[in-house]
C-alpha atoms as a PDB file:
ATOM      1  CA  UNK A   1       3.501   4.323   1.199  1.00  0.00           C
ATOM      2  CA  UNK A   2       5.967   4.341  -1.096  1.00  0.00           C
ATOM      3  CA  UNK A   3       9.674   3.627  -0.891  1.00  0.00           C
ATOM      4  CA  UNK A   4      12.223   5.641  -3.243  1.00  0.00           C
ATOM      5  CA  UNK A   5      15.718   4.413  -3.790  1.00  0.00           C
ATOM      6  CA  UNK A   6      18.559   6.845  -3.234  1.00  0.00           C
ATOM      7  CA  UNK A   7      22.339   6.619  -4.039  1.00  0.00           C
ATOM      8  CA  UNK A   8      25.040   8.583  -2.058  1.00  0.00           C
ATOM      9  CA  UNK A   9      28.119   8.708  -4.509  1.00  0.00           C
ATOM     10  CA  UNK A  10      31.720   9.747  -2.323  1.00  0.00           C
ATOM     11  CA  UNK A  11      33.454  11.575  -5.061  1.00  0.00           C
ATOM     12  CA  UNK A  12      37.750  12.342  -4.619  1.00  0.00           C
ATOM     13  CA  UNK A  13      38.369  15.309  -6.144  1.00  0.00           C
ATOM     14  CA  UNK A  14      41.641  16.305  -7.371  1.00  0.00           C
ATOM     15  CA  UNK A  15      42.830  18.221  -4.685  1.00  0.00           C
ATOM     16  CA  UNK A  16      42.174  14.548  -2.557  1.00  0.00           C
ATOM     17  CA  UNK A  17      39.034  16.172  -1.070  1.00  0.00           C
ATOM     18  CA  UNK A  18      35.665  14.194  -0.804  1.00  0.00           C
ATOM     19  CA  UNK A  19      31.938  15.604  -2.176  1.00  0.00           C
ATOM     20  CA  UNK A  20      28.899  13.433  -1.482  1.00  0.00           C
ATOM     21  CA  UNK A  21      26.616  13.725  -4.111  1.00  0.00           C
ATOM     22  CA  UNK A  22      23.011  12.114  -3.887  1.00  0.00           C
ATOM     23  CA  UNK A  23      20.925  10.470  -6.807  1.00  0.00           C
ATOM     24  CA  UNK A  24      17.832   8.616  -7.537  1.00  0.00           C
ATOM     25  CA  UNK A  25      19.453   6.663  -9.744  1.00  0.00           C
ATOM     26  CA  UNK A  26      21.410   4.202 -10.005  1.00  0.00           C
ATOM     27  CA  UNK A  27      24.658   5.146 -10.653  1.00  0.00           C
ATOM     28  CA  UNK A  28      26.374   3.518 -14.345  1.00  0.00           C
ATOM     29  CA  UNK A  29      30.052   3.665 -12.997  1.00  0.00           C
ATOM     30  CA  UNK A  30      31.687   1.933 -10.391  1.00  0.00           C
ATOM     31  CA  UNK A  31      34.697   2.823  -7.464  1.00  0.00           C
ATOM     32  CA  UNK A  32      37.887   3.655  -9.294  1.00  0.00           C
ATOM     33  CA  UNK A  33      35.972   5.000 -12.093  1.00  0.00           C
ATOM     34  CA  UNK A  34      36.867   8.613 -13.081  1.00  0.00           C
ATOM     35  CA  UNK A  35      34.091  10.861 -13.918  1.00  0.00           C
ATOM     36  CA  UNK A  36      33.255  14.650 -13.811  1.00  0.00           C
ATOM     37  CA  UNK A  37      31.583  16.883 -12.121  1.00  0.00           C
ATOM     38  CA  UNK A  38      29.769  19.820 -14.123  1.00  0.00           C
ATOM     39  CA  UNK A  39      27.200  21.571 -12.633  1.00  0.00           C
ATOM     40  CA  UNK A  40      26.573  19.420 -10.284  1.00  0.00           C
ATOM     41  CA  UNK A  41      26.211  17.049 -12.629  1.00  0.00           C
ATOM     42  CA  UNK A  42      28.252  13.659 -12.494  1.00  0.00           C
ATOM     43  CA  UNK A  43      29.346  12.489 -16.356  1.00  0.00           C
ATOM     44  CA  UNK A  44      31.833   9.847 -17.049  1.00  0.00           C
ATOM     45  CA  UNK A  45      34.624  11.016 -18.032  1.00  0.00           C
ATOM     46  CA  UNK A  46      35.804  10.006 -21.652  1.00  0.00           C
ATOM     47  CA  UNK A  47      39.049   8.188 -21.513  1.00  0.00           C
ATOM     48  CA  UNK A  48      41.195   9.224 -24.722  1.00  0.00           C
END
């Protein structure tokens, strides 16, 4: 058998609510990090 890795990301939204979204990867950000969700989709989100 075999085993699959599988990331629960906690995202705050902006109204201070929480999402748990679930991945098989690995995600490329860390905590603090903003990002967005589209879609369902998690993106960084470009810092300007």
């Amino acid at each position: 058998m075999r085993s699959t890795k599988r990331w629960d990301v906690v995202v705050r939204m902006e109204n201070d609510s929480e999402r748990t979204l679930s991945t098989a990867q690995q995600p490329a950000w860390r905590v603090g990090d903003r990002v967005r969700l589209t879609n369902g989709v998690l993106q960084a989100e470009r810092r300007g």
